[in-house]
PDB file of N, CA and C in Angstrom:
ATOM      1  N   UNK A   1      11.063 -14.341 -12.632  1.00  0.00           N
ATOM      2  CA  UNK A   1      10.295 -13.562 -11.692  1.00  0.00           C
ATOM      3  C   UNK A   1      10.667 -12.083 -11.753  1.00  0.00           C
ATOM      4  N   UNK A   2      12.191 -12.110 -12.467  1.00  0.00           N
ATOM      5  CA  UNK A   2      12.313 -10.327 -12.024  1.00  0.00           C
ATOM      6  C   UNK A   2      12.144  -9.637 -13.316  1.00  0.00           C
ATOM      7  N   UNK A   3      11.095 -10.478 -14.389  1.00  0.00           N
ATOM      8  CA  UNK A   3      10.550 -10.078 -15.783  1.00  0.00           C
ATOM      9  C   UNK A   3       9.181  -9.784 -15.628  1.00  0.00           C
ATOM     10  N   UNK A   4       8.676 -10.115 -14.338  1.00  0.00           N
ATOM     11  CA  UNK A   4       7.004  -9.630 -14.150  1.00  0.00           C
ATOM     12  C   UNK A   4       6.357  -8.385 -13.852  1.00  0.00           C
ATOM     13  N   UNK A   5       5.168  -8.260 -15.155  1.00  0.00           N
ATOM     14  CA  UNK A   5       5.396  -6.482 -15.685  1.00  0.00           C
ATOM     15  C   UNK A   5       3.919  -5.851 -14.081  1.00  0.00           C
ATOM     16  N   UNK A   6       4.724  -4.999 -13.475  1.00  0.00           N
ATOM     17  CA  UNK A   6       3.981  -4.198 -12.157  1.00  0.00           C
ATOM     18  C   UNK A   6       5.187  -3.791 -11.626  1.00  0.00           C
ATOM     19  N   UNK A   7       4.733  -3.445  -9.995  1.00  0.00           N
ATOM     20  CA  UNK A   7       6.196  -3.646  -8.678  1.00  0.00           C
ATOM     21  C   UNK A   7       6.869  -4.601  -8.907  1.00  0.00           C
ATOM     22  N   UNK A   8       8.099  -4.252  -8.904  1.00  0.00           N
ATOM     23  CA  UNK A   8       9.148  -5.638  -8.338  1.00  0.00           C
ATOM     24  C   UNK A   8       8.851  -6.522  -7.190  1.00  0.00           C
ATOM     25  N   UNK A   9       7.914  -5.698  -6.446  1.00  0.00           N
ATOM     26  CA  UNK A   9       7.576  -6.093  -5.082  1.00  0.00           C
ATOM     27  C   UNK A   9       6.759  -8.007  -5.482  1.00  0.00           C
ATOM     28  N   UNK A  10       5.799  -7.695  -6.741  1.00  0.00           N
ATOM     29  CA  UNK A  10       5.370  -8.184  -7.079  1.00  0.00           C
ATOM     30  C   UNK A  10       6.494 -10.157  -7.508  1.00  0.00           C
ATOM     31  N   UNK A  11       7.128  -9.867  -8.006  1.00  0.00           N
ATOM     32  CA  UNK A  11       8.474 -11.099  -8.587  1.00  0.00           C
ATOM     33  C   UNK A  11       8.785 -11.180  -7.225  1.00  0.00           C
ATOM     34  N   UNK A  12       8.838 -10.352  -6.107  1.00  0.00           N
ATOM     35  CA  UNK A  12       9.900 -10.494  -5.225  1.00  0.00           C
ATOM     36  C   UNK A  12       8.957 -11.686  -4.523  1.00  0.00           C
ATOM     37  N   UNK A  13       7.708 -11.127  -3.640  1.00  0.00           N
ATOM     38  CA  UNK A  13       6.416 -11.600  -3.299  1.00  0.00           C
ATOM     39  C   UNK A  13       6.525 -13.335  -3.666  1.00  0.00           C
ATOM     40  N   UNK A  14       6.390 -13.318  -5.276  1.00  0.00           N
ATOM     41  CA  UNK A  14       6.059 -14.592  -5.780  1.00  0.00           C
ATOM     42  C   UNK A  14       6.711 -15.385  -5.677  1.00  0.00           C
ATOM     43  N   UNK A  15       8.228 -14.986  -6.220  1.00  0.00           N
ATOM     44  CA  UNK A  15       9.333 -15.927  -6.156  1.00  0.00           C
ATOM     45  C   UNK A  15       9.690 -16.455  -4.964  1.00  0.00           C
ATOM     46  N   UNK A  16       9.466 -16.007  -3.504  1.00  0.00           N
ATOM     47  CA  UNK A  16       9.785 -16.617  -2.250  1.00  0.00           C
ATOM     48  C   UNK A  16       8.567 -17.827  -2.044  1.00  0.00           C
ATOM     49  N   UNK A  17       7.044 -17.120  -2.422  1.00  0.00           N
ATOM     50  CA  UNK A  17       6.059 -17.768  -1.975  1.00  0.00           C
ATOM     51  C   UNK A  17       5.974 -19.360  -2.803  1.00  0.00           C
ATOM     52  N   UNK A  18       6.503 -19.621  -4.254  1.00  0.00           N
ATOM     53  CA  UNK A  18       6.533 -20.515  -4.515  1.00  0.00           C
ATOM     54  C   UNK A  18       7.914 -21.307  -4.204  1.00  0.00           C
ATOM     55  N   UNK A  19       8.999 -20.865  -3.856  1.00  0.00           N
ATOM     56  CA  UNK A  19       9.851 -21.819  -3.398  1.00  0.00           C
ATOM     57  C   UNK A  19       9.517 -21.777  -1.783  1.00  0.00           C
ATOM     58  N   UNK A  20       8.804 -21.245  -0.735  1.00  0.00           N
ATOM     59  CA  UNK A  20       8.516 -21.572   0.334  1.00  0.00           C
ATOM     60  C   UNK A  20       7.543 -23.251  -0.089  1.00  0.00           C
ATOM     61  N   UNK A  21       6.805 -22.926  -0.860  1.00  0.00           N
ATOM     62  CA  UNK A  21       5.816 -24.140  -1.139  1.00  0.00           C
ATOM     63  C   UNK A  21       6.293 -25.276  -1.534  1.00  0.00           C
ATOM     64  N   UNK A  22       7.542 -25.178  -2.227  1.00  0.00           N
ATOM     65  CA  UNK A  22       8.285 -26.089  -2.760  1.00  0.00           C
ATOM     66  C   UNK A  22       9.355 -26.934  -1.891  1.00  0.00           C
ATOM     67  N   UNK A  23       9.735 -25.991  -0.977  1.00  0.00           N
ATOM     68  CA  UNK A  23      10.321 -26.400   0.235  1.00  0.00           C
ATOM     69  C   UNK A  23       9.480 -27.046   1.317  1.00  0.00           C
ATOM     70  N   UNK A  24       8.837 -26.486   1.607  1.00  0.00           N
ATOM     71  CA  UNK A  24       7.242 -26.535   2.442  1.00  0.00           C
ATOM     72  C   UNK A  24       7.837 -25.871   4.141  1.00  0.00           C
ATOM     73  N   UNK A  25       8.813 -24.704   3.370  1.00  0.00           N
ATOM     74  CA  UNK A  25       9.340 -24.194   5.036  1.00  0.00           C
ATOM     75  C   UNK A  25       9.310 -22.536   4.516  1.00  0.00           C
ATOM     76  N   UNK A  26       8.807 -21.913   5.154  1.00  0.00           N
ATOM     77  CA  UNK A  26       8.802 -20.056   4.756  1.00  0.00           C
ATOM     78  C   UNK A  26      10.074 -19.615   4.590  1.00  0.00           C
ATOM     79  N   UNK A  27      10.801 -20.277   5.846  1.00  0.00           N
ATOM     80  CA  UNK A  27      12.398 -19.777   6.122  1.00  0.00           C
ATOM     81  C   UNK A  27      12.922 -20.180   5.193  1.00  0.00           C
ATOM     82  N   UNK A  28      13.230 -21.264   4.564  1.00  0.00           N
ATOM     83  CA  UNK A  28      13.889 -21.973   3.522  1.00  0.00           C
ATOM     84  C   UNK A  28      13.442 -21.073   2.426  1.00  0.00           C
ATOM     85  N   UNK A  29      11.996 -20.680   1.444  1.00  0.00           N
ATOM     86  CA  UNK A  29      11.957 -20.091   1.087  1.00  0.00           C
ATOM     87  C   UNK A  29      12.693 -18.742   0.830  1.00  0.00           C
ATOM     88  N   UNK A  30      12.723 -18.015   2.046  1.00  0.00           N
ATOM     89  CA  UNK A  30      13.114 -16.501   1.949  1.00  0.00           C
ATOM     90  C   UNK A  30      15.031 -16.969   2.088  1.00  0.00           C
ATOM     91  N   UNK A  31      15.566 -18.020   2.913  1.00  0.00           N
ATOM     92  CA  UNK A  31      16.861 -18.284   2.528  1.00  0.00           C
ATOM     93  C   UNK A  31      17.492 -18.922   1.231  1.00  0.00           C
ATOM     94  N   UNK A  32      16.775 -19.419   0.564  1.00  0.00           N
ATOM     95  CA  UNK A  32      17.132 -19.659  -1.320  1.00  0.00           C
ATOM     96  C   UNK A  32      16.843 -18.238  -2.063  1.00  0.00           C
ATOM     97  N   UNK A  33      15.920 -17.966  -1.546  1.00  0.00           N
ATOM     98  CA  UNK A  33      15.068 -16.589  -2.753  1.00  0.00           C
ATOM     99  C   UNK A  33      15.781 -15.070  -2.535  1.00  0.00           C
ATOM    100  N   UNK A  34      16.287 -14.794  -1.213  1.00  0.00           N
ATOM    101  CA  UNK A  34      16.780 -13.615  -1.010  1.00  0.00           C
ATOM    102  C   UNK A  34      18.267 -13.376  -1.590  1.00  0.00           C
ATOM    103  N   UNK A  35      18.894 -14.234  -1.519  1.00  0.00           N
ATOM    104  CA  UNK A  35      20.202 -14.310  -1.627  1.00  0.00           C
ATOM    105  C   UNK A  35      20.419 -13.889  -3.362  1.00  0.00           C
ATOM    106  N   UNK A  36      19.515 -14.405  -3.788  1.00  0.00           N
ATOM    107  CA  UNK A  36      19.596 -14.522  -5.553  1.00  0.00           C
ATOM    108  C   UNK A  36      18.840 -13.004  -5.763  1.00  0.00           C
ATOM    109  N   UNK A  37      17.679 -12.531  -5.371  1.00  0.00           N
ATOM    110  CA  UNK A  37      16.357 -11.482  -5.678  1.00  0.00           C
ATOM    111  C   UNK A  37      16.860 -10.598  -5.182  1.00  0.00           C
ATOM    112  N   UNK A  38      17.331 -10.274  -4.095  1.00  0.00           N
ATOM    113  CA  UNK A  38      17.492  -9.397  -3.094  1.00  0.00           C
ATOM    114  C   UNK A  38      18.831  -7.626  -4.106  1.00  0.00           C
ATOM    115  N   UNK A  39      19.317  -8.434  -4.197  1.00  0.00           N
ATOM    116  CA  UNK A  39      20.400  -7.822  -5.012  1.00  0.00           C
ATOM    117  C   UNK A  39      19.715  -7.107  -6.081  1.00  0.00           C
ATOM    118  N   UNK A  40      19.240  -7.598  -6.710  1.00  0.00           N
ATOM    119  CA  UNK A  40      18.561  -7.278  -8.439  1.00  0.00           C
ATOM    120  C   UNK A  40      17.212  -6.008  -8.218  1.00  0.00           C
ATOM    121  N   UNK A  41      16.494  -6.797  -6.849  1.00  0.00           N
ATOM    122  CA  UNK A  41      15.533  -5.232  -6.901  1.00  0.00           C
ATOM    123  C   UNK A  41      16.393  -4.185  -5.949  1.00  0.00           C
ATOM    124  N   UNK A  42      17.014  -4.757  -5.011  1.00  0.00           N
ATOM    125  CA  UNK A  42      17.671  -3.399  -4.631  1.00  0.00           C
ATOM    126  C   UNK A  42      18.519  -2.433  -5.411  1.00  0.00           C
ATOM    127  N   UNK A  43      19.315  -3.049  -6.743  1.00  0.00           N
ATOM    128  CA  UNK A  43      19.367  -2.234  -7.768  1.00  0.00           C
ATOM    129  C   UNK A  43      18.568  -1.179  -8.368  1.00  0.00           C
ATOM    130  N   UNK A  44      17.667  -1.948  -8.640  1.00  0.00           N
ATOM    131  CA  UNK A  44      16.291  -1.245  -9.083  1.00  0.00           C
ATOM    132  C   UNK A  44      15.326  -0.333  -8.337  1.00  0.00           C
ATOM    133  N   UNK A  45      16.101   0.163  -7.678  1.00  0.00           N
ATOM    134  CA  UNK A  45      15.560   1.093  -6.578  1.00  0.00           C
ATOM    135  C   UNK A  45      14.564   0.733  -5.814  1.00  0.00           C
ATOM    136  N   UNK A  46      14.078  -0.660  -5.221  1.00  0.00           N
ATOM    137  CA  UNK A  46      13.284  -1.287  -4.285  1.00  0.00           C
ATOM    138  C   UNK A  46      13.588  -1.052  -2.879  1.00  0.00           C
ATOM    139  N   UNK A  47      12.892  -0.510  -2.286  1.00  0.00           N
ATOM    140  CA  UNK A  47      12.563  -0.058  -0.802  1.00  0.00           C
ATOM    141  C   UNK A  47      12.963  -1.317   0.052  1.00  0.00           C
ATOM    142  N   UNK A  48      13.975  -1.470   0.695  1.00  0.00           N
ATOM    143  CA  UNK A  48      14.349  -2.460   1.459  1.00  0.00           C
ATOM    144  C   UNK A  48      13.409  -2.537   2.257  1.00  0.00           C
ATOM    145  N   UNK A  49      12.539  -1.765   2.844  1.00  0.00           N
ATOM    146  CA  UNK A  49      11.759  -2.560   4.250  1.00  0.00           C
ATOM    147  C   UNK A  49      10.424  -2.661   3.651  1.00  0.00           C
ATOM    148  N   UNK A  50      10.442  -2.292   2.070  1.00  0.00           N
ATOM    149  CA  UNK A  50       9.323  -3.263   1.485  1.00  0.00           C
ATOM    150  C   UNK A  50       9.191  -4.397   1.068  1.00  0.00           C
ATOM    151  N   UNK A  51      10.393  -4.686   0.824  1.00  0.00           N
ATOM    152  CA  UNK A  51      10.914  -5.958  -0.085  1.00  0.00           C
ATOM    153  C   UNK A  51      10.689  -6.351   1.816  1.00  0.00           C
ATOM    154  N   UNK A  52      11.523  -6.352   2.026  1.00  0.00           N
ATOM    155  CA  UNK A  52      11.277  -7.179   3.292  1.00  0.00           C
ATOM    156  C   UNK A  52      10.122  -7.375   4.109  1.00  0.00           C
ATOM    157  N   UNK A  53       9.222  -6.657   3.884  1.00  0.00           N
ATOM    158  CA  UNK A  53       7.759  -7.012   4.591  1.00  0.00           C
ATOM    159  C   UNK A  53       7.046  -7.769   3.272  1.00  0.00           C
ATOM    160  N   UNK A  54       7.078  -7.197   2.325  1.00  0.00           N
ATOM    161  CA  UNK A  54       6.268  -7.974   1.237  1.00  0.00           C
ATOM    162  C   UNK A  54       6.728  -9.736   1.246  1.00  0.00           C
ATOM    163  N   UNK A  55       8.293  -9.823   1.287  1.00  0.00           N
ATOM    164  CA  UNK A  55       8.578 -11.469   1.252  1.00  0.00           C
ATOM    165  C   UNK A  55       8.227 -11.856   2.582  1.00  0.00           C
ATOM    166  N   UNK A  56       8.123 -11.648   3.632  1.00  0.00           N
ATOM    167  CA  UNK A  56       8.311 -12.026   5.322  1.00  0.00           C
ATOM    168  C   UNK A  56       6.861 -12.871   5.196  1.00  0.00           C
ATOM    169  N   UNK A  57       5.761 -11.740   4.135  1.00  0.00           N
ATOM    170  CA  UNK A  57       3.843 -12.418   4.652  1.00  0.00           C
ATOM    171  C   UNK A  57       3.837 -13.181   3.670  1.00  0.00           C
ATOM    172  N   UNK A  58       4.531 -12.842   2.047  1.00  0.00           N
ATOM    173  CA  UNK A  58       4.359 -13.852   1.606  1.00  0.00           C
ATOM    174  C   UNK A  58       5.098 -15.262   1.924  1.00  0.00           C
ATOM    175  N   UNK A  59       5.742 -15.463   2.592  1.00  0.00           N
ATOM    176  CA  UNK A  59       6.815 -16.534   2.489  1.00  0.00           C
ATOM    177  C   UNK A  59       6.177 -17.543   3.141  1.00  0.00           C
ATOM    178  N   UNK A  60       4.842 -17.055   4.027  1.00  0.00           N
ATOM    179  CA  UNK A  60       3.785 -17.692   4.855  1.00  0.00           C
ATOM    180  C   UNK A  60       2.915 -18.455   4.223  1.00  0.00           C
ATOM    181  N   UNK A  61       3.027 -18.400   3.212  1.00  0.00           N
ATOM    182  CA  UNK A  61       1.281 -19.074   2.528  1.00  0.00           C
ATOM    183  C   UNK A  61       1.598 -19.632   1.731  1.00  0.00           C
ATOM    184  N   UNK A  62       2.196 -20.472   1.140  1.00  0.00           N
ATOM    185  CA  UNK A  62       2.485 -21.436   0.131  1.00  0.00           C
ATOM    186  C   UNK A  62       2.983 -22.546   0.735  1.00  0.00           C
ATOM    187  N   UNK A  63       3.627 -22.261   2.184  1.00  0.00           N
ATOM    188  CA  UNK A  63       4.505 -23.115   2.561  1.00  0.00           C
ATOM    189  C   UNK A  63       3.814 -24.023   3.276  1.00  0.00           C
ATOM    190  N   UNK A  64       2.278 -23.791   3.806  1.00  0.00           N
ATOM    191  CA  UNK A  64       1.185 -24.179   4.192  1.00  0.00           C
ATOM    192  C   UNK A  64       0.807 -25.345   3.234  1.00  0.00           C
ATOM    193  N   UNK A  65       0.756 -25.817   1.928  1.00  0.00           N
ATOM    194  CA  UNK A  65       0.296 -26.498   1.471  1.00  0.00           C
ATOM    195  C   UNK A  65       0.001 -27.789   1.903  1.00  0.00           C
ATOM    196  N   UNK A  66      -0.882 -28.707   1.346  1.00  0.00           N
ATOM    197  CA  UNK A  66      -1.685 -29.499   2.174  1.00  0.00           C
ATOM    198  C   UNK A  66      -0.350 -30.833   1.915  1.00  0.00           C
ATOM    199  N   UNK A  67       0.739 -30.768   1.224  1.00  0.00           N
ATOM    200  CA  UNK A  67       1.643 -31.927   1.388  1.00  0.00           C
ATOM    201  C   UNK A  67       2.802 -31.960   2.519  1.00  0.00           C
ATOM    202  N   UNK A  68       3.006 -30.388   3.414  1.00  0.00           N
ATOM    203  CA  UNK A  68       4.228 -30.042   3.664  1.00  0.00           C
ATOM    204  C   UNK A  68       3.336 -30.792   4.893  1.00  0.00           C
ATOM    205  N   UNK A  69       4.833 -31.112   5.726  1.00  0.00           N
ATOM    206  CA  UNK A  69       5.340 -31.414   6.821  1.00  0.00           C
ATOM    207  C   UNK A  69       4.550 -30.941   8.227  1.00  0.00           C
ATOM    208  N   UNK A  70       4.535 -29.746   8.202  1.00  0.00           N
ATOM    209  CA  UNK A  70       4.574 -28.924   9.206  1.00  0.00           C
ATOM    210  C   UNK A  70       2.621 -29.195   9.619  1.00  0.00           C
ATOM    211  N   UNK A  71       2.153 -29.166   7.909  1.00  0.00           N
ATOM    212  CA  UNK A  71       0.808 -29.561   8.459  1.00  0.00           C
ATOM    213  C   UNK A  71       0.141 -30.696   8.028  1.00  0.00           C
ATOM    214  N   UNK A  72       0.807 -31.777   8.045  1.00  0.00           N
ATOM    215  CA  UNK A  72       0.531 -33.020   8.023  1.00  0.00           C
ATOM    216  C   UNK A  72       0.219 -33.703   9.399  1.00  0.00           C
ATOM    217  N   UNK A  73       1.306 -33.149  10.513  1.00  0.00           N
ATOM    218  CA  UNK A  73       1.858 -33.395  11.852  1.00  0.00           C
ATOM    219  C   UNK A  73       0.760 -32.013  12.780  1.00  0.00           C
ATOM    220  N   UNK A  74       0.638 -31.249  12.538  1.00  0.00           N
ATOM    221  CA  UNK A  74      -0.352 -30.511  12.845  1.00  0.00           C
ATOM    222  C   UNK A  74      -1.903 -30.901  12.797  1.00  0.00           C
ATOM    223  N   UNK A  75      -2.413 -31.624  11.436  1.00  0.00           N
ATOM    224  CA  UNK A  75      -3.750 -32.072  11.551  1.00  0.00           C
ATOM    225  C   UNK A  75      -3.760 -32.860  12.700  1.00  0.00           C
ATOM    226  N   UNK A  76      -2.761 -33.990  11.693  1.00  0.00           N
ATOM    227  CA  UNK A  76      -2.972 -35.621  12.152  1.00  0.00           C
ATOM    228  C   UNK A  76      -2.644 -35.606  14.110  1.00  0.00           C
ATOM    229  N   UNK A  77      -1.296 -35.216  13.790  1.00  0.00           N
ATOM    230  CA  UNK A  77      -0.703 -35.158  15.583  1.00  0.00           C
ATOM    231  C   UNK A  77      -1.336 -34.796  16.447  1.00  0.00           C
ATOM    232  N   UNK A  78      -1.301 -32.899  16.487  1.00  0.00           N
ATOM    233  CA  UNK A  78      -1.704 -32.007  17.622  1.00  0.00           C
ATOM    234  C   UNK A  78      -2.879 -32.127  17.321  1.00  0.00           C
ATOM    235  N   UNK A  79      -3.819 -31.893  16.105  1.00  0.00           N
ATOM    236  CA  UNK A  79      -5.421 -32.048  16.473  1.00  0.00           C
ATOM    237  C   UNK A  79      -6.018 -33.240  16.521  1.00  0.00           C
ATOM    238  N   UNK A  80      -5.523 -33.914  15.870  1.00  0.00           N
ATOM    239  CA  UNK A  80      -5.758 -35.434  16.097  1.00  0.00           C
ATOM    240  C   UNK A  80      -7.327 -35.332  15.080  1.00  0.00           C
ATOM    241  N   UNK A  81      -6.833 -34.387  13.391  1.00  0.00           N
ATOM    242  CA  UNK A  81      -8.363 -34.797  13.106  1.00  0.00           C
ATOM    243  C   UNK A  81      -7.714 -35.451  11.144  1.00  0.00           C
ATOM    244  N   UNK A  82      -8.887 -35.765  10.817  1.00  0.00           N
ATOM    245  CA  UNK A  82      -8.075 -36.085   9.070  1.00  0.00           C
ATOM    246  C   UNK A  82      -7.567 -35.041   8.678  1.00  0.00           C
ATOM    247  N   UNK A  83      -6.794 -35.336   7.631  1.00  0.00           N
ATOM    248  CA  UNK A  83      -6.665 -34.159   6.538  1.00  0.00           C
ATOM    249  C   UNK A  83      -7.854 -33.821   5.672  1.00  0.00           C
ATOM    250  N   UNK A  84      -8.777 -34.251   5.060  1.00  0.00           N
ATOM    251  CA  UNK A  84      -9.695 -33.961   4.945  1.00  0.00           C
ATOM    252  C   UNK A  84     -11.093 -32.968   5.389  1.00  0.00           C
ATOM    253  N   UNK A  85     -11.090 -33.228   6.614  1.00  0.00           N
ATOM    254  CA  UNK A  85     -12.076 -32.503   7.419  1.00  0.00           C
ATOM    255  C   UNK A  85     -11.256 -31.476   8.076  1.00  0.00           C
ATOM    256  N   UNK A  86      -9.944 -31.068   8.162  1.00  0.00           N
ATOM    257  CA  UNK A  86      -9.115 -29.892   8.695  1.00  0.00           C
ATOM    258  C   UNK A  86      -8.527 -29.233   7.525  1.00  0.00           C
ATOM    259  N   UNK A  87      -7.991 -29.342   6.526  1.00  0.00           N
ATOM    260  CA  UNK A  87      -7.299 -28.688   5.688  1.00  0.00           C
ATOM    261  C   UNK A  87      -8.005 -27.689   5.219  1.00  0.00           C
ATOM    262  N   UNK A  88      -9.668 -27.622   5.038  1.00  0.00           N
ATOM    263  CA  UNK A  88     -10.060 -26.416   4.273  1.00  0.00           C
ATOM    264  C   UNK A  88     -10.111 -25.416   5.133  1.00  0.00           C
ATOM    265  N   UNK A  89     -10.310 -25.396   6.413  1.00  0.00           N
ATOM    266  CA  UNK A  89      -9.908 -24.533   7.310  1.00  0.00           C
ATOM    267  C   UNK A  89      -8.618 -23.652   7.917  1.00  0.00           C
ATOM    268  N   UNK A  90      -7.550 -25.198   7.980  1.00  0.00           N
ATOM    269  CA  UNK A  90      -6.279 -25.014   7.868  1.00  0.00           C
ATOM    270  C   UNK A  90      -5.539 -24.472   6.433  1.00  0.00           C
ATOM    271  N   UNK A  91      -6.454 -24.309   5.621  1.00  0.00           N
ATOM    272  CA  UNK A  91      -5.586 -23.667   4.451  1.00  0.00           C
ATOM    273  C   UNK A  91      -6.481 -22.452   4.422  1.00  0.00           C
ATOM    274  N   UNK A  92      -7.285 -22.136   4.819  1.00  0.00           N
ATOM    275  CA  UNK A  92      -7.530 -20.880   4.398  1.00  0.00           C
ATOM    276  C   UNK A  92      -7.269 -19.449   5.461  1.00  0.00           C
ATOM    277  N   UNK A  93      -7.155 -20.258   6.781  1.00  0.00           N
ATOM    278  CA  UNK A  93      -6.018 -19.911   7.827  1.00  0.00           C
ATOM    279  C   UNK A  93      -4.527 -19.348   7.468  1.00  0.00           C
ATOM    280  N   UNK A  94      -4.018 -20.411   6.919  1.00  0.00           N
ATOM    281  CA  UNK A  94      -2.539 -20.584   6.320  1.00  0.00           C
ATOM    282  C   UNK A  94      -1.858 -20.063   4.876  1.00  0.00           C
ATOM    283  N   UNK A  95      -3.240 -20.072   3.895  1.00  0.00           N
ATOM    284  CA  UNK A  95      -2.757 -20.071   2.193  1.00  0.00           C
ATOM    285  C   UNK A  95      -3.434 -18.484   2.204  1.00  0.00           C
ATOM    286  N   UNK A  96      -5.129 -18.638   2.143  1.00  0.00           N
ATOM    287  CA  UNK A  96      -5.678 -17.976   2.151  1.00  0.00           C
ATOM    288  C   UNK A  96      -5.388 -16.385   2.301  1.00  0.00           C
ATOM    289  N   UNK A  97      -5.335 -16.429   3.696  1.00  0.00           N
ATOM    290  CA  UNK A  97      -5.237 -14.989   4.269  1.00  0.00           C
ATOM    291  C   UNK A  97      -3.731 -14.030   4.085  1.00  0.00           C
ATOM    292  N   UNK A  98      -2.778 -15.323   4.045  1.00  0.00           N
ATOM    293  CA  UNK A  98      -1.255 -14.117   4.098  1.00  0.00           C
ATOM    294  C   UNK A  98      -1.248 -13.969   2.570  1.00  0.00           C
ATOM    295  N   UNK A  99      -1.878 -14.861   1.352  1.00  0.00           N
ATOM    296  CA  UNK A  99      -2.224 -14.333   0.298  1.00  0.00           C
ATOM    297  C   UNK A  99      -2.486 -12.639   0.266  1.00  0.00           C
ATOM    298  N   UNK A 100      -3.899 -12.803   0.667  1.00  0.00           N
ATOM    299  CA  UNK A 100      -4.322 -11.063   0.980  1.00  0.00           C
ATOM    300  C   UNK A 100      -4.070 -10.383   1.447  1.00  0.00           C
ATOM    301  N   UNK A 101      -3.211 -10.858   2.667  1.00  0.00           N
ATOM    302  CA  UNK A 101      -2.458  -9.669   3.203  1.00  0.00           C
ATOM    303  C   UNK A 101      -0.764  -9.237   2.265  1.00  0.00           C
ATOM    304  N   UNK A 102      -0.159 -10.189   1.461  1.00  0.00           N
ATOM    305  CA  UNK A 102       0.969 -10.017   0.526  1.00  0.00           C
ATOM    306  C   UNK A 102       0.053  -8.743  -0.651  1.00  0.00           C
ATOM    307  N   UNK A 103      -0.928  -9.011  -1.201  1.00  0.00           N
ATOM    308  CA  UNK A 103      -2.066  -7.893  -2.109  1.00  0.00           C
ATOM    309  C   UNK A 103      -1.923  -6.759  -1.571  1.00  0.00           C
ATOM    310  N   UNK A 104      -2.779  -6.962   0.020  1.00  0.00           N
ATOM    311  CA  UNK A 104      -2.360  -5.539   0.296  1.00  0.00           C
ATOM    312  C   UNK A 104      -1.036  -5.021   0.634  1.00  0.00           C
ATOM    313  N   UNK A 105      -0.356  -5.743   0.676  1.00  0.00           N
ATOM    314  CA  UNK A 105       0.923  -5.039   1.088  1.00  0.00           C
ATOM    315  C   UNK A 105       1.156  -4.088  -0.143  1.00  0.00           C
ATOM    316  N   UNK A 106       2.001  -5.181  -1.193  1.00  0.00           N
ATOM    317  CA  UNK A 106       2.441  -5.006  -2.753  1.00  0.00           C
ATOM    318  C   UNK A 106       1.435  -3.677  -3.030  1.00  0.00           C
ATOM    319  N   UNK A 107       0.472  -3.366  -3.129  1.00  0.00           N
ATOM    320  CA  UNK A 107      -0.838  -2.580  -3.154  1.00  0.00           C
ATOM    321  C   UNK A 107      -0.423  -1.000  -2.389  1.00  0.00           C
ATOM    322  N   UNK A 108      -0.492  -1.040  -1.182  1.00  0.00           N
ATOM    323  CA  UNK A 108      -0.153   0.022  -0.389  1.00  0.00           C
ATOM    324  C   UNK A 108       1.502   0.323  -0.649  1.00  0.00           C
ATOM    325  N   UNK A 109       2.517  -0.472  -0.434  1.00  0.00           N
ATOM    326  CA  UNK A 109       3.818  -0.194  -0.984  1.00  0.00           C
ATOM    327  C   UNK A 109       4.434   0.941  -2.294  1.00  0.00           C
ATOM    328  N   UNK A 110       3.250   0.178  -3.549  1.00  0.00           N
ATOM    329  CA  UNK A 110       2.944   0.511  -4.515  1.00  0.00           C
ATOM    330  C   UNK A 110       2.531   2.298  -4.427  1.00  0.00           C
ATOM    331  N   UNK A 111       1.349   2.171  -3.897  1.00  0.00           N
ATOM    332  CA  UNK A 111       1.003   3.869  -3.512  1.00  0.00           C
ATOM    333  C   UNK A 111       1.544   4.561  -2.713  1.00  0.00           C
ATOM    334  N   UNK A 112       2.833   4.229  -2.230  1.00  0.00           N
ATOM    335  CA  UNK A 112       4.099   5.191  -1.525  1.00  0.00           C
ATOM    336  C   UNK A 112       3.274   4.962   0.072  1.00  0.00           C
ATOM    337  N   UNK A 113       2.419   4.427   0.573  1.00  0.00           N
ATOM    338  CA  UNK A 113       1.772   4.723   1.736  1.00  0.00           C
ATOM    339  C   UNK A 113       2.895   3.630   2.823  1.00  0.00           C
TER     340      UNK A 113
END
């Protein structure tokens, strides 16, 4: 991840968002991924309260996936509807949007704004 050619912001972004997904917890994510990443772009002259807003939205949207925990017990439990007829909503709620908002971040970061 810290070989991917743009922002670092970019490796930083990714590498949390797919071990959040893999975990299926954001926190877990950003607590495996920071400890290792964190060091290497702050070398690299990475803006700490970018790195830290860029991983915080991404760490949100992967972890959403339609196997994790959190919204299995969310369809089925609290809404009481299938996974089927809730997930495309619930993921584009969940995957979807902190996607685009991690773009724009990485994006605006990028242009010093």
């Amino acid at each position: 991840m810290t070989a991917i050619p743009g922002s670092p912001l970019i490796g930083g972004g990714l590498a949390v968002a797919v071990i959040a997904g893999l975990t299926g917890s954001s926190s877990g994510g950003q607590a495996i991924a920071l400890p290792l990443l964190a060091p290497h772009y702050l070398d690299m002259g990475v803006d700490p309260d970018a790195l830290h807003r860029v991983v915080a939205i991404s760490s949100g949207s992967l972890d959403s996936l339609p196997q994790g925990g959190y919204v299995v017990t969310t369809i089925r439990s609290i809404a009481g509807e299938t996974h089927k007829d809730a997930y495309p909503a619930f993921g584009a709620l969940t995957v979807i949007v902190p996607l685009l908002g991690v773009i724009l971040a990485v994006v605006l970061f990028s242009l010093g704004m």
